[in-house]
N, C-alpha and C. Protein backbone atom coordinates (compact mmCIF):
# COMPACT_ATOMS: atom_id res chain seq x y z
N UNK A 1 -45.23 -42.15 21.87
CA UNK A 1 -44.57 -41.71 20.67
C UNK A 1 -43.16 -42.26 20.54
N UNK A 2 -42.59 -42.82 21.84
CA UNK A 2 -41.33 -43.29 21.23
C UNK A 2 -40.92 -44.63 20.35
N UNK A 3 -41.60 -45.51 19.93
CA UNK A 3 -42.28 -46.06 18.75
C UNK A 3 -41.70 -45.72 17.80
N UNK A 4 -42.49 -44.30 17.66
CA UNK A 4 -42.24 -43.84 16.12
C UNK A 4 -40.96 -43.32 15.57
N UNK A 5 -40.16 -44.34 15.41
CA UNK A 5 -39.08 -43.91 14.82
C UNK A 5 -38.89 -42.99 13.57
N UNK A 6 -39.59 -43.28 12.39
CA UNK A 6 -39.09 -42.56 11.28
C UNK A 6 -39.91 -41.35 11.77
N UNK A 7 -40.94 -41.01 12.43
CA UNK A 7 -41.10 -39.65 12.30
C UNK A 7 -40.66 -38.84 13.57
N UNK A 8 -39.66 -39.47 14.41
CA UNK A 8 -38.56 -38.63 14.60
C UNK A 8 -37.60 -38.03 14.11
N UNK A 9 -36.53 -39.16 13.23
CA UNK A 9 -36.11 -39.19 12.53
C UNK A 9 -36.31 -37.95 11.36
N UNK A 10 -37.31 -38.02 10.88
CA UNK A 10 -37.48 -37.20 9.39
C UNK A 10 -37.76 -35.61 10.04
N UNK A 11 -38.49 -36.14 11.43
CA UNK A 11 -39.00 -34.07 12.17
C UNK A 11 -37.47 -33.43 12.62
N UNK A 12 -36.67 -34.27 13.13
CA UNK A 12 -35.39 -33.95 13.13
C UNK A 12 -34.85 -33.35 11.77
N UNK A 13 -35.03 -34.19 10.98
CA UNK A 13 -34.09 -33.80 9.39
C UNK A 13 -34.84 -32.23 9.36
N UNK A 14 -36.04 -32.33 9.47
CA UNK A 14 -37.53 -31.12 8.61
C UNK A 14 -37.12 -29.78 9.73
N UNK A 15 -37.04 -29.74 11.14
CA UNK A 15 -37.23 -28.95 11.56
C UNK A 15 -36.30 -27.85 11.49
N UNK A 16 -34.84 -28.06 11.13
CA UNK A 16 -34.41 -26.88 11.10
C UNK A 16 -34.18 -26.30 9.37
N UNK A 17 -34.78 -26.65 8.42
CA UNK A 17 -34.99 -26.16 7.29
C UNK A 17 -36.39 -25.60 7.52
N UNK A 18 -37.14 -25.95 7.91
CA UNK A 18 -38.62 -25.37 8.53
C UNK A 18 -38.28 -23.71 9.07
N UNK A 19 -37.19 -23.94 10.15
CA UNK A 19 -36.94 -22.50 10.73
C UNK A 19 -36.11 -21.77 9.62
N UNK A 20 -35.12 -22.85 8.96
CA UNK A 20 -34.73 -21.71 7.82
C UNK A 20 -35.50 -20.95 7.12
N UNK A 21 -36.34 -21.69 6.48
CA UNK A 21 -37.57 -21.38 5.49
C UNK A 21 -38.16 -19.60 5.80
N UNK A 22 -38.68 -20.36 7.36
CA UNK A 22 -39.04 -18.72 8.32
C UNK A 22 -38.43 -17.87 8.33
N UNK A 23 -37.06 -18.09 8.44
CA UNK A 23 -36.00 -17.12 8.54
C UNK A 23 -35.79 -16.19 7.11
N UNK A 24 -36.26 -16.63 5.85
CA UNK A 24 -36.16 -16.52 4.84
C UNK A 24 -37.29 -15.24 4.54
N UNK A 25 -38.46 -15.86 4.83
CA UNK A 25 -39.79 -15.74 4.64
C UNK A 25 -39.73 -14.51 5.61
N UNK A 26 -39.09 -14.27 6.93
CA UNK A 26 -39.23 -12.92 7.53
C UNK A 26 -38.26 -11.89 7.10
N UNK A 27 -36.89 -12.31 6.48
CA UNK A 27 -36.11 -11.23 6.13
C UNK A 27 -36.40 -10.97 5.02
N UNK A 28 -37.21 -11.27 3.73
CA UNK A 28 -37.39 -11.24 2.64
C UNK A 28 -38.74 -10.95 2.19
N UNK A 29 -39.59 -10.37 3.27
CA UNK A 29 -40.65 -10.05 3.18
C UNK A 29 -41.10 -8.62 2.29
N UNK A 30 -40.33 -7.76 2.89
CA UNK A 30 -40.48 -6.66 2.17
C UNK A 30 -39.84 -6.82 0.77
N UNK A 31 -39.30 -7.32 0.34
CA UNK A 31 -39.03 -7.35 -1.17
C UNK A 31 -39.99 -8.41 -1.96
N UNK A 32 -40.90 -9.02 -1.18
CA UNK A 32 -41.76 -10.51 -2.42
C UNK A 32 -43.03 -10.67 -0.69
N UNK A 33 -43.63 -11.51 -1.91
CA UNK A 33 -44.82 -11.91 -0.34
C UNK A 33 -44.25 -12.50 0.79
N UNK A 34 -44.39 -12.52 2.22
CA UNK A 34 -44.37 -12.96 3.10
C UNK A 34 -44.20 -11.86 3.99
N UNK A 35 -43.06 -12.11 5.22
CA UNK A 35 -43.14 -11.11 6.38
C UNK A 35 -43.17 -11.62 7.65
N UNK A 36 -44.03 -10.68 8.54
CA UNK A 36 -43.68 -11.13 10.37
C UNK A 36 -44.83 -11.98 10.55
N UNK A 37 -45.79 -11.65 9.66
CA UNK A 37 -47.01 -12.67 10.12
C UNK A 37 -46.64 -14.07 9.63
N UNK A 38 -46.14 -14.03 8.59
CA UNK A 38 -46.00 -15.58 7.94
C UNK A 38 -45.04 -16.12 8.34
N UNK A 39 -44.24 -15.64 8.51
CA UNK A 39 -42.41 -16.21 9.16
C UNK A 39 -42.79 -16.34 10.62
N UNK A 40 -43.66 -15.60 11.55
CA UNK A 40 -44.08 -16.45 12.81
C UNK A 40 -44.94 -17.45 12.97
N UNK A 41 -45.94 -17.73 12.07
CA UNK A 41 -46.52 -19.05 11.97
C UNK A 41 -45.84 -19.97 11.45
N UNK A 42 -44.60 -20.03 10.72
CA UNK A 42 -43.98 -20.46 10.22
C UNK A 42 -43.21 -21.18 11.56
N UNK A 43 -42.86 -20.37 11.80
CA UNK A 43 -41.69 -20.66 13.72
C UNK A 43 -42.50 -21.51 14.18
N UNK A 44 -43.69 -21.01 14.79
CA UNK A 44 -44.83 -21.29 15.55
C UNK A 44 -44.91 -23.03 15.17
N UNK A 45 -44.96 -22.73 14.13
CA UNK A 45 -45.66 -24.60 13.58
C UNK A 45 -44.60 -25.18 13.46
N UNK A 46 -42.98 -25.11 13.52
CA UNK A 46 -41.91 -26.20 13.48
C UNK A 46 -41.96 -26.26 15.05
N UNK A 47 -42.32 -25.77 16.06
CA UNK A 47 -42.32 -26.10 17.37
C UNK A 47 -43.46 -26.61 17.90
N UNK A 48 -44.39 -26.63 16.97
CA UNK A 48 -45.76 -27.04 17.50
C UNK A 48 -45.64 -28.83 17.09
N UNK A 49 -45.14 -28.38 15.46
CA UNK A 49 -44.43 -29.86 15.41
C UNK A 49 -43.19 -30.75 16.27
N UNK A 50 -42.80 -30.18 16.84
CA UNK A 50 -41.37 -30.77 17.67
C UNK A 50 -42.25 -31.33 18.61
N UNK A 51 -43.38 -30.48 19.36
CA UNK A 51 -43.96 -30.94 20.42
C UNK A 51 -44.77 -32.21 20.26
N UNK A 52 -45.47 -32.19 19.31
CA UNK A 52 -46.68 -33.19 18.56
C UNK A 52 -45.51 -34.86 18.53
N UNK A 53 -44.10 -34.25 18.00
CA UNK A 53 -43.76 -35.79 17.80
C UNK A 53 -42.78 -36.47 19.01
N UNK A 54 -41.90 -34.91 19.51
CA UNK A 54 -41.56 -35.20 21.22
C UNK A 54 -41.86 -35.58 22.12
N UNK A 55 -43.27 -34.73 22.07
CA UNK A 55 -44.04 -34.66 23.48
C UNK A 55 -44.28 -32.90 24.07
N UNK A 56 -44.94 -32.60 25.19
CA UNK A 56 -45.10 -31.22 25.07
C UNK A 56 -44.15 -31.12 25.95
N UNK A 57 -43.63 -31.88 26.87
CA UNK A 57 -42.72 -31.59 28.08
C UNK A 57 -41.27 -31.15 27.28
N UNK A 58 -40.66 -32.04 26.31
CA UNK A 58 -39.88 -31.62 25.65
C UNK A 58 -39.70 -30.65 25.06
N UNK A 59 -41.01 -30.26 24.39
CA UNK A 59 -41.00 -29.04 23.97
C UNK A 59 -40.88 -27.89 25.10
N UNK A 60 -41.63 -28.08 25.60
CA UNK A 60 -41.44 -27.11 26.74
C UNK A 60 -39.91 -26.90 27.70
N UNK A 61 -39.29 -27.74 27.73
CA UNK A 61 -38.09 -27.90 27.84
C UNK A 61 -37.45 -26.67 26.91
N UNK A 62 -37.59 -27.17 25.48
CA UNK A 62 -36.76 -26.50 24.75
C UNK A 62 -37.32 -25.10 24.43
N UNK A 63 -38.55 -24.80 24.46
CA UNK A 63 -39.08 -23.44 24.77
C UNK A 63 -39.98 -23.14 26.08
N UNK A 64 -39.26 -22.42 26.75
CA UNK A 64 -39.59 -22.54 28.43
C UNK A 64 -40.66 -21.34 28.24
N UNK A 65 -41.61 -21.70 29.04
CA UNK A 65 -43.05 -20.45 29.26
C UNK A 65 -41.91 -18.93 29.53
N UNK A 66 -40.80 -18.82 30.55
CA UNK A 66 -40.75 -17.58 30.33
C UNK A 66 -39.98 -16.91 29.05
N UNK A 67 -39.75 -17.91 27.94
CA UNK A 67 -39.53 -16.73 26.94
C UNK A 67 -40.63 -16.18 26.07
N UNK A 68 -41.96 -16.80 26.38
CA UNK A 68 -43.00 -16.24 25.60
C UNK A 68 -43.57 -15.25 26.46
N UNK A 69 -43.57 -15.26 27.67
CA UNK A 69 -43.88 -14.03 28.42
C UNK A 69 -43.22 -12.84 27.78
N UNK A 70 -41.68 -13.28 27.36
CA UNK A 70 -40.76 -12.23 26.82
C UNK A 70 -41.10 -12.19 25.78
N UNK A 71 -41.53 -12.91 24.58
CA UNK A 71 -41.56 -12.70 23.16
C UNK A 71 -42.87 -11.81 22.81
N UNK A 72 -43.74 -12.10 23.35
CA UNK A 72 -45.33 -11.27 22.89
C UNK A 72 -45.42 -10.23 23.47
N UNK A 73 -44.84 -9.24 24.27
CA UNK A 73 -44.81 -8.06 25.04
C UNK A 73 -43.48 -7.49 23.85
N UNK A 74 -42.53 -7.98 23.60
CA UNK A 74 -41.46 -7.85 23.07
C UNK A 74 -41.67 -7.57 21.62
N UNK A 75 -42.32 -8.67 21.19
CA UNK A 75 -42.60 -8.13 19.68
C UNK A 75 -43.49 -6.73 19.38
N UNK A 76 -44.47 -6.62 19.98
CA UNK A 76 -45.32 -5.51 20.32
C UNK A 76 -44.69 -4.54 21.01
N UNK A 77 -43.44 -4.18 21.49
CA UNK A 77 -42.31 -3.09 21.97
C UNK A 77 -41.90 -2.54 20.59
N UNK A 78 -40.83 -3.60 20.02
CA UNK A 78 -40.68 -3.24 18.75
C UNK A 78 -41.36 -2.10 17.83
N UNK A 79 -42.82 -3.23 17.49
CA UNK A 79 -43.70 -2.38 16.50
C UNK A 79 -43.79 -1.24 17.19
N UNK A 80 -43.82 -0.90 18.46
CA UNK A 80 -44.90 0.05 18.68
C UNK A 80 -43.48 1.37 18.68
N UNK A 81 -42.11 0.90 19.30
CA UNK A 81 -40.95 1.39 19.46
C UNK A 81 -40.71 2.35 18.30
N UNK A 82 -40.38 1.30 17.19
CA UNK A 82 -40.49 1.73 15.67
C UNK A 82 -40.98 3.31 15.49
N UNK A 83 -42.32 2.84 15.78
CA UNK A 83 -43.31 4.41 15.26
C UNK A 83 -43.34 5.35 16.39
N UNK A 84 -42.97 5.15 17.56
CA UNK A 84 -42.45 6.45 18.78
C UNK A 84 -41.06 6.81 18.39
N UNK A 85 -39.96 6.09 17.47
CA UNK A 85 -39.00 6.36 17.21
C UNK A 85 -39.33 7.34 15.91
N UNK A 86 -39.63 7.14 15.05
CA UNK A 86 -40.20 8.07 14.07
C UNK A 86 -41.09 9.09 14.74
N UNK A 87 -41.46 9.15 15.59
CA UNK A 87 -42.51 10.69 15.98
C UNK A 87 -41.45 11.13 16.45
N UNK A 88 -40.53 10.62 17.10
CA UNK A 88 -39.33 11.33 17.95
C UNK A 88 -38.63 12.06 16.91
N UNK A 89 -38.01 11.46 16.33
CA UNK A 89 -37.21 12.34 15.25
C UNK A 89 -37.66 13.08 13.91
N UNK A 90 -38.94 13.25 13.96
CA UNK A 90 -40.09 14.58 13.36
C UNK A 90 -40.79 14.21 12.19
N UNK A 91 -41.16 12.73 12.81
CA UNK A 91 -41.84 12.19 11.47
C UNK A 91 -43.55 11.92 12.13
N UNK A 92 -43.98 11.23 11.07
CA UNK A 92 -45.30 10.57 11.62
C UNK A 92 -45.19 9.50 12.51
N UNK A 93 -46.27 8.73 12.81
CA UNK A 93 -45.97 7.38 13.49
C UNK A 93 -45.74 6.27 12.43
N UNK A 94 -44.53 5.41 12.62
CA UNK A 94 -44.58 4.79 11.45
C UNK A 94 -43.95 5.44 10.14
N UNK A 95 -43.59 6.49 10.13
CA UNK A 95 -43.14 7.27 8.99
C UNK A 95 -41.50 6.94 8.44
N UNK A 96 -41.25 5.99 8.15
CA UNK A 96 -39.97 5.12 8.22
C UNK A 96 -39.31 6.04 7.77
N UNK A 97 -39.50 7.05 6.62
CA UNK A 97 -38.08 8.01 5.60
C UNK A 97 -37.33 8.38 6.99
N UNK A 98 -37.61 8.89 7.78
CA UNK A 98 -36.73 9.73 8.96
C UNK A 98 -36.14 8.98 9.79
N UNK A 99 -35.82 7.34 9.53
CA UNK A 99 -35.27 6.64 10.71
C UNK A 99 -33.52 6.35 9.82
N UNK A 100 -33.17 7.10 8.73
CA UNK A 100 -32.11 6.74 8.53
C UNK A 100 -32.13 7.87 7.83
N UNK A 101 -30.73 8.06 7.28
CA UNK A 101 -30.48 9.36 6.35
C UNK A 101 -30.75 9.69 5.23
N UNK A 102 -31.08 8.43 4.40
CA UNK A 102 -32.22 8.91 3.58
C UNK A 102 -33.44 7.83 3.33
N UNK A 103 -34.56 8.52 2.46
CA UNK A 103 -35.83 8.11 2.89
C UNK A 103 -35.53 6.50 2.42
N UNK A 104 -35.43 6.32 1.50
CA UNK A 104 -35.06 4.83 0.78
C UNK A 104 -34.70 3.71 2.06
N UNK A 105 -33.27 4.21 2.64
CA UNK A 105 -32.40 3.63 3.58
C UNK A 105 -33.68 3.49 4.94
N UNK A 106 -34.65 4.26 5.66
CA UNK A 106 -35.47 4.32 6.32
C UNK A 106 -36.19 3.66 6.00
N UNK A 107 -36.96 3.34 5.01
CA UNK A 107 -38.32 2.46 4.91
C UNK A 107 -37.78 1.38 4.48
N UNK A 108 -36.27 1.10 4.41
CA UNK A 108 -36.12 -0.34 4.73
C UNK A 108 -35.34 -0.74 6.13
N UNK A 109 -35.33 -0.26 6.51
CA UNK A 109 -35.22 -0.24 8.34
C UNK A 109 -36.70 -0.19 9.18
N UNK A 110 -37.11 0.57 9.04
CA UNK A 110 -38.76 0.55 9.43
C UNK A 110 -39.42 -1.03 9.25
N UNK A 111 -39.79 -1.01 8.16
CA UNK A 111 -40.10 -2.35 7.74
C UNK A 111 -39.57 -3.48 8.17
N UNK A 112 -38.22 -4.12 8.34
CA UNK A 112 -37.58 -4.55 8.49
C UNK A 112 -37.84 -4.81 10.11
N UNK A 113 -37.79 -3.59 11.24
CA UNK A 113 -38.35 -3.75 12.52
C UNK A 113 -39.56 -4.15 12.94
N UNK A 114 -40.49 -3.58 11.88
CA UNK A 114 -41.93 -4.06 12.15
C UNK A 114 -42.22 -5.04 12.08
N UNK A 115 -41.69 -5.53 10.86
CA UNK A 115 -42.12 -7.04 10.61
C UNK A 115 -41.40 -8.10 11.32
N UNK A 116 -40.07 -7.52 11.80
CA UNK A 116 -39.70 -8.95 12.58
C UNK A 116 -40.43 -8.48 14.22
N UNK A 117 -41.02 -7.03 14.61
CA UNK A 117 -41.71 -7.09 15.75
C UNK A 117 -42.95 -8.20 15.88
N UNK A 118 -43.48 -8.31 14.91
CA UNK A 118 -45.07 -9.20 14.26
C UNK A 118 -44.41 -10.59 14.03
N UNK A 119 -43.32 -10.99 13.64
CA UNK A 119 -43.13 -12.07 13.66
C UNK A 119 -42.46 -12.49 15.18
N UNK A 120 -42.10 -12.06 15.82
CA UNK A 120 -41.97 -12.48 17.27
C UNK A 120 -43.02 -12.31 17.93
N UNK A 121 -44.01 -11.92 17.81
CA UNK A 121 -45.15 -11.39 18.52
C UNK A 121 -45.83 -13.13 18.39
N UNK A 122 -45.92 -12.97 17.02
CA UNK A 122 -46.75 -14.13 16.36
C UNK A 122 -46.56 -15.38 16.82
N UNK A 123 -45.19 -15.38 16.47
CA UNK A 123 -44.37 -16.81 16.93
C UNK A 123 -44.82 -17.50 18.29
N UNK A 124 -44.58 -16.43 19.69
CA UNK A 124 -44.81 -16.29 20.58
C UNK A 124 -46.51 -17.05 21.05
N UNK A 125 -47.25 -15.94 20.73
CA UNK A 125 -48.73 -16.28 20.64
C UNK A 125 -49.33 -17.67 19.97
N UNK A 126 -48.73 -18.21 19.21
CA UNK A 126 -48.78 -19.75 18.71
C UNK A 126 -48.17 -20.28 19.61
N UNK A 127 -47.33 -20.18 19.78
CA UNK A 127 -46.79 -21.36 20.90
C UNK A 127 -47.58 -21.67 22.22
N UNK A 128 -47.82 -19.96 22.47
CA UNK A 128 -48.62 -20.08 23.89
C UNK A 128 -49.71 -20.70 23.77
N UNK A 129 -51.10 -20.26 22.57
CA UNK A 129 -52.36 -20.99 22.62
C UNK A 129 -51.99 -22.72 22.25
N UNK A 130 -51.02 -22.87 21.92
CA UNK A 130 -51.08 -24.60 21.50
C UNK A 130 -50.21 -25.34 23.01
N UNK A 131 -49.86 -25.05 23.27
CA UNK A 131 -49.07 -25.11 25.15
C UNK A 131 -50.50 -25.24 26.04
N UNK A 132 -51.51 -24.30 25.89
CA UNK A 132 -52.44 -23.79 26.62
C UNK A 132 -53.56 -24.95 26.37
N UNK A 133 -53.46 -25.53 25.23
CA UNK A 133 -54.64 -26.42 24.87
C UNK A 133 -53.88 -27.69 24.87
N UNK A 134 -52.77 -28.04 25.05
CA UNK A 134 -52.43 -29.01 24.91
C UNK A 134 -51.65 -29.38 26.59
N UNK A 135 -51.34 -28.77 27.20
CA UNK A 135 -51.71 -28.61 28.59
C UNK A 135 -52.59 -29.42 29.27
N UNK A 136 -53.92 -29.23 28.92
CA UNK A 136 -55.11 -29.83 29.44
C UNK A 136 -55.02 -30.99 29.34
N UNK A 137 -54.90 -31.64 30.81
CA UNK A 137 -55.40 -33.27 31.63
C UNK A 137 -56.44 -33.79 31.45
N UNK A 138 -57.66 -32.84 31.54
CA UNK A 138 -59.07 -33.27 31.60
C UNK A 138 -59.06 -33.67 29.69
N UNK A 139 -59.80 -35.35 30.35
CA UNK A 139 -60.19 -35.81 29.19
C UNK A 139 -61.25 -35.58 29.05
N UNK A 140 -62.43 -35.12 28.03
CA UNK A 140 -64.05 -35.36 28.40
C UNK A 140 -64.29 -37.14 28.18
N UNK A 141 -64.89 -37.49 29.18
CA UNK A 141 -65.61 -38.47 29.66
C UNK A 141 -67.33 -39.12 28.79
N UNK A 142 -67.55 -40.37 28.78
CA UNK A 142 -68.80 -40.20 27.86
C UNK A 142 -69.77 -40.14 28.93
N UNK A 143 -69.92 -40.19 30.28
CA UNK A 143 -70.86 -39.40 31.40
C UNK A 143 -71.15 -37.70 31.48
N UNK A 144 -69.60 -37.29 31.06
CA UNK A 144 -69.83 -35.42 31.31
C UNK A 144 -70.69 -34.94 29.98
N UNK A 145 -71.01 -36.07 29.07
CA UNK A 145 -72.42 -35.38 27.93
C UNK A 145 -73.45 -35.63 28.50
């Protein structure tokens, strides 16, 4: 890949408007479509791309296996945090009105945690299955058919 100049070049220019984009797409979810699911595939695929035109070592460099150990346990703390935090203070699970002083102010705090719990979760879990498959040495061979 080091050859390919312009599409270094241009993944350089793309990738950090890519994460803006995400960044956009997860804080702005609850007010228009998107959220934690879309804003982590979003993440997910500007690093899947870094790797594709880097290399995976680089990538891996720049996202080391132990922060996805941390990110997918982590995002799933969050969500789950969220709604033990609301049973705690005498709501349902998930019952956002009671996480701030009033209900309005709460279900945009709630939301707001959940969805960036799901978008780190997400993020995370893409990175790992494309690391995991792209990992693999073994070429298949036209004998192993």
């Amino acid at each position: 890949m080091r050859h390919h100049l312009i599409l270094r070049v241009v993944s350089k220019l793309l990738i950090p408007f890519i994460l803006l984009y995400a960044l956009y797409v997860q804080f702005h979810g609850d007010y228009g479509p998107g959220g934690g699911f879309q804003a982590g595939v979003i993440f997910g695929a500007a690093f899947v791309l870094y790797a594709l035109i880097f290399g995976v070592q680089a990538a891996r460099k720049a996202f080391p296996d132990s922060w996805l150990a941390i990110m997918v346990p982590l995002g799933l703390l969050i969500f789950a945090g969220t709604g033990v935090a609301s049973l705690l203070l005498g709501g349902t699970f998930l019952d956002y009105d009671v996480l701030a002083a009033t209900p309005t102010g709460g279900q945009h705090l709630g939301i707001i945690l959940v969805e960036f719990g799901v978008g780190v979760t997400v993020t995370g879990v893409i990175i790992a299955v494309f690391f995991a498959y792209a990992g693999r040495t073994h070429e298949i061979q036209d004998d192993d058919w």
